[in-house]
Protein backbone atom coordinates (compact mmCIF):
# COMPACT_ATOMS: atom_id res chain seq x y z
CA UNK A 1 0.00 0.00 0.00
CA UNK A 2 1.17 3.60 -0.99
CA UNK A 3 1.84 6.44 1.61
CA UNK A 4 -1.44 7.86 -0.11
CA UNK A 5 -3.53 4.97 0.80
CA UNK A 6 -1.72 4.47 4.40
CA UNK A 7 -2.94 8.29 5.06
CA UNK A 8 -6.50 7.81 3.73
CA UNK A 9 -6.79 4.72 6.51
CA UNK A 10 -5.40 6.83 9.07
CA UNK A 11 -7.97 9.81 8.09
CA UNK A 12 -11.01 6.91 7.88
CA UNK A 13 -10.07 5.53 11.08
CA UNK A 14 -9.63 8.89 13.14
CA UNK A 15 -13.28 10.31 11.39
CA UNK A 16 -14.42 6.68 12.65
CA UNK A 17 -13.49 6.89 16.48
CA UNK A 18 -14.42 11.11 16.72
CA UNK A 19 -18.31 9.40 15.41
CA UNK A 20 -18.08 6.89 18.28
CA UNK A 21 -16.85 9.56 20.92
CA UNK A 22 -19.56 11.96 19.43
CA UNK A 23 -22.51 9.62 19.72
CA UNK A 24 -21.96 8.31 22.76
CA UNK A 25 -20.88 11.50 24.82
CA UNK A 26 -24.25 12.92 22.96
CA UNK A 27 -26.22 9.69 24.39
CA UNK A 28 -24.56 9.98 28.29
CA UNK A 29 -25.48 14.19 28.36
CA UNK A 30 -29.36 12.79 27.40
CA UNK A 31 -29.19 10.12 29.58
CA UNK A 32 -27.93 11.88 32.53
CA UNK A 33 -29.97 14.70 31.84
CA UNK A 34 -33.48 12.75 31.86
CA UNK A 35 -32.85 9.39 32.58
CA UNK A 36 -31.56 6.57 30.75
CA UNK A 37 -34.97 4.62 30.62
CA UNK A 38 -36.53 8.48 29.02
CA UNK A 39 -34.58 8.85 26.47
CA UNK A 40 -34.98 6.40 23.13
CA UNK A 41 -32.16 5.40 20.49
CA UNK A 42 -34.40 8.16 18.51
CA UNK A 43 -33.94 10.82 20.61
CA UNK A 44 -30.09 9.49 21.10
CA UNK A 45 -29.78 9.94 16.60
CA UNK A 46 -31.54 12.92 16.81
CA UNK A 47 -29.85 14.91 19.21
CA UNK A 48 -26.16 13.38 17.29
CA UNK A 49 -27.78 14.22 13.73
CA UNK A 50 -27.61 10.86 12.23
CA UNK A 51 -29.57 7.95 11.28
CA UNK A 52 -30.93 5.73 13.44
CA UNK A 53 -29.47 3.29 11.05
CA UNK A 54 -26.56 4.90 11.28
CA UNK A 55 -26.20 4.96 15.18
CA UNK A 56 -26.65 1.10 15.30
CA UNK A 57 -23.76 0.94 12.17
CA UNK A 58 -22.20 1.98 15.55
CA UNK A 59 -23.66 0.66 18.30
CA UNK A 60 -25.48 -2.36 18.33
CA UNK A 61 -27.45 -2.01 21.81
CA UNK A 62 -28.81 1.01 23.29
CA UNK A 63 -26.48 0.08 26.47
CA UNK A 64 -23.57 0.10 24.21
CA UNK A 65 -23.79 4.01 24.03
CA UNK A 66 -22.45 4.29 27.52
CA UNK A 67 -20.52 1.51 27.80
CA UNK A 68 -18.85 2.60 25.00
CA UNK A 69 -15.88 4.16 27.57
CA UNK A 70 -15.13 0.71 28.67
CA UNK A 71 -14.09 0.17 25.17
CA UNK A 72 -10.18 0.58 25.59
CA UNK A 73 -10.14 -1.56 28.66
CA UNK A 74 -11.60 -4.32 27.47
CA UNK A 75 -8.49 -6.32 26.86
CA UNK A 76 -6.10 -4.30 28.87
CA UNK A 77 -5.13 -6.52 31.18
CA UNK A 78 -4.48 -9.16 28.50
CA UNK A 79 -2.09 -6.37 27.16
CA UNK A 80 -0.66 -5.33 30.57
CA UNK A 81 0.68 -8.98 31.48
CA UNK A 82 2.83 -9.34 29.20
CA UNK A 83 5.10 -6.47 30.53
CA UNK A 84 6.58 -8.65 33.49
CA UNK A 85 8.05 -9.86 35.41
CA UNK A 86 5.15 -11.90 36.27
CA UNK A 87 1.23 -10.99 34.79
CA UNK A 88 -0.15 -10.96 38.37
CA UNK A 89 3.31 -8.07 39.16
CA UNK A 90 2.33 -5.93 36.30
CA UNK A 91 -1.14 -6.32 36.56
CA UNK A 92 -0.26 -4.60 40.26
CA UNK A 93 1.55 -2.40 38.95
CA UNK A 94 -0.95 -1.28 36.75
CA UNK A 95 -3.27 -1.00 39.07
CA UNK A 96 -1.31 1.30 41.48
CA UNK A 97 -0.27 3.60 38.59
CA UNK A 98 -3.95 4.21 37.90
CA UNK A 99 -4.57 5.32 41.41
CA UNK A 100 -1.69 7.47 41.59
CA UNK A 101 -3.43 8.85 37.95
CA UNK A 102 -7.21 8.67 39.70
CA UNK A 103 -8.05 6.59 36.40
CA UNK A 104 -11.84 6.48 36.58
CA UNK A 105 -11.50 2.69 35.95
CA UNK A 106 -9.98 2.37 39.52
CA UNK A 107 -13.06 4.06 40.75
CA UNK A 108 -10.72 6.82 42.72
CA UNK A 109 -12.32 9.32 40.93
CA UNK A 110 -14.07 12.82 42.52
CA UNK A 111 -14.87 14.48 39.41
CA UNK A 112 -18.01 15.53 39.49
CA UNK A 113 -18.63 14.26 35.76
CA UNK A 114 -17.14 11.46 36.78
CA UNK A 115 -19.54 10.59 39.46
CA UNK A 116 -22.75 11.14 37.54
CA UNK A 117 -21.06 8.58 34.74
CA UNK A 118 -20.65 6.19 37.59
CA UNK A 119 -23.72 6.76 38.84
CA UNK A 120 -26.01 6.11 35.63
CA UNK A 121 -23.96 3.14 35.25
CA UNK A 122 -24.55 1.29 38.60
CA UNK A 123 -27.71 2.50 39.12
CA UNK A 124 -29.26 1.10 35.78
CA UNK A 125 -30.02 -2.59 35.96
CA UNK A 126 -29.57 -2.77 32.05
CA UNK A 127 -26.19 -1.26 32.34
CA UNK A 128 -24.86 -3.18 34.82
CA UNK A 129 -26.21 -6.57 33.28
CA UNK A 130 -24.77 -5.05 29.85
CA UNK A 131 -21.12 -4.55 31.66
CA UNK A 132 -21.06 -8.15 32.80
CA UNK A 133 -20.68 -8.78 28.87
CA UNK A 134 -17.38 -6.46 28.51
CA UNK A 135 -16.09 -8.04 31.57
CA UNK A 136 -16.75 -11.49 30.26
CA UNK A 137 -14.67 -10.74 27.47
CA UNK A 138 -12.16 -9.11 29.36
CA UNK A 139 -11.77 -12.04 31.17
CA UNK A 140 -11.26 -14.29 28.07
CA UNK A 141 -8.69 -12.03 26.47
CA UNK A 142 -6.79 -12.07 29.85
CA UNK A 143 -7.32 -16.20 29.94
CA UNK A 144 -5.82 -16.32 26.21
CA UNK A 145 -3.14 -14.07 27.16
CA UNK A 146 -2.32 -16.72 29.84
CA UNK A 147 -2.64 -19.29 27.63
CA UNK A 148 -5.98 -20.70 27.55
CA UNK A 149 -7.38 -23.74 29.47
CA UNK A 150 -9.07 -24.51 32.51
CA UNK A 151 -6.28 -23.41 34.47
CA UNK A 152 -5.72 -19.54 32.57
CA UNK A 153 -9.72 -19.24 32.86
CA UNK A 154 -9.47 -19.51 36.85
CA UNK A 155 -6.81 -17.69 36.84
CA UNK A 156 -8.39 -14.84 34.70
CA UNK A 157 -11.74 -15.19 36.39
CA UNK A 158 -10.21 -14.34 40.06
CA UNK A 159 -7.80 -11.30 38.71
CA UNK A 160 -10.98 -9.58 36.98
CA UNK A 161 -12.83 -10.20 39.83
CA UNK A 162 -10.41 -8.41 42.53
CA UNK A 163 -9.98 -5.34 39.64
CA UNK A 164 -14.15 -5.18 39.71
CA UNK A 165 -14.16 -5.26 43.46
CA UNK A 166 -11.26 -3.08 44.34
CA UNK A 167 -12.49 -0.38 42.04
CA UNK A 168 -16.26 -0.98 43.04
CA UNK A 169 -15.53 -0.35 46.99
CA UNK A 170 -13.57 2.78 45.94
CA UNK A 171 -16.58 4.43 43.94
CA UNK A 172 -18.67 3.55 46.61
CA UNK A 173 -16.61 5.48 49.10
CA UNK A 174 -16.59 8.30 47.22
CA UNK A 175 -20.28 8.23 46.09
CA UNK A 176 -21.01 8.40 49.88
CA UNK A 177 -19.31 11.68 50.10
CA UNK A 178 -15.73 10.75 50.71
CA UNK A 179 -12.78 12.57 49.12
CA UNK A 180 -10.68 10.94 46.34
CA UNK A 181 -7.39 12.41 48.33
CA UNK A 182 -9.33 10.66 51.35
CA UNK A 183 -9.38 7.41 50.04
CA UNK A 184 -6.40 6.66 48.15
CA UNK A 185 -4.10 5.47 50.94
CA UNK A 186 -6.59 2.92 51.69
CA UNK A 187 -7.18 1.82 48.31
CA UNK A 188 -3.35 1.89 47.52
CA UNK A 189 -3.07 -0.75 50.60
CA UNK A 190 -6.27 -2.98 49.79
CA UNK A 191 -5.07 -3.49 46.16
CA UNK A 192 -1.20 -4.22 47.81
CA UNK A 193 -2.58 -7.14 49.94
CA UNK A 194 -4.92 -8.34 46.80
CA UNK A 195 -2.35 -8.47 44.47
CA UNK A 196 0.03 -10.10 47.23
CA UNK A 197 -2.65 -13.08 47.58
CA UNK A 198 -3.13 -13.36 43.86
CA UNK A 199 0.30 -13.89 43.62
CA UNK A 200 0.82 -16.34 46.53
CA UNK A 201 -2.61 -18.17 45.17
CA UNK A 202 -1.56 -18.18 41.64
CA UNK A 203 2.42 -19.53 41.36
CA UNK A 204 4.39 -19.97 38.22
CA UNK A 205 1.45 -17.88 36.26
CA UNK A 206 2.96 -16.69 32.91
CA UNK A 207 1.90 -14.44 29.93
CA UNK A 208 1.99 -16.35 26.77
């Protein structure tokens, strides 16, 4: 392929991912404006002058729309293993280097936009059902990464559940009026002794 072509991908793929940002940012303001149940995929198109056609070219489900952030996490942790020295070390590493960031995926997030994201999400029963899906895949692209098999799949299935935990107890503190600032130190030290007994209940893991 030419350096033309190359650049007309690039240009394709950039005007692709602005629509998704576009749509779905468009769909959250609606939906935490009046409700997720209030407003339709109609209103959603509408509101982002397209096609309803168009949106689901995008986004198959209605749920999608928001969970659309979750997007580039999906198979992070597959990625992050294979940095060493062992997947469950620079999975912890990871971890503690998006608390130090307040990465809204850790949940140590005050930000009032933030919150009202977190908020529709875990307080819409469609939503939450809907994430189970991303974290289902999540989990297999971290079991592949480990190489597949009963023993990767347990493996994955307890490290995506301590990530889900860890970062649900810190949104809750904060949801209940706690301080990001407030809460770090003790999420720093709950994800330190999670990631010790991952480690110490998971021997000889390895990224393939």
């Amino acid at each position: 392929m030419n350096e033309t072509g190359t650049r007309e991908i690039g240009l394709r793929e950039r005007k692709r991912q602005r629509m998704y940002r576009t749509v779905s940012d468009t769909a959250i303001r609606l939906f935490l404006e009046r409700g997720f149940d209030a407003v339709s995929v109609a209103d959603v198109a509408a509101a982002a002058e397209i096609s309803k056609p168009t949106l689901f070219r995008y986004f198959p489900t209605k749920e999608d729309l928001v969970l659309y952030r979750f997007a580039d996490h999906e198979d992070e942790a597959a990625r992050v293993v294979r940095e060493g020295p062992s997947p469950v070390e620079a999975l912890r590493r990871h971890c503690l280097d998006g608390l130090e960031r307040c990465d809204p995926i850790t949940g140590l997030n005050d930000h009032p936009e933030v919150l009202a994201y977190q908020s529709l999400l875990y307080g819409t029963p469609a939503l939450v059902a809907r994430m189970y899906g991303y974290l289902e895949r999540s989990e297999a692209a971290l079991a592949e990464a480990l190489g597949g098999g009963l023993d990767a799949r347990l493996a994955a299935g307890q490290i995506v559940a301590v990530q889900r935990i860890l970062a649900q107890e810190n949104w809750r503190r904060i949801a209940a009026g706690e301080r990001a600032a407030d809460v770090r130190g003790d999420a720093v030290a709950a994800a330190e002794r999670a990631f010790a007994v991952l480690e110490a209940g998971l021997p000889g893991l390895v990224a393939h």
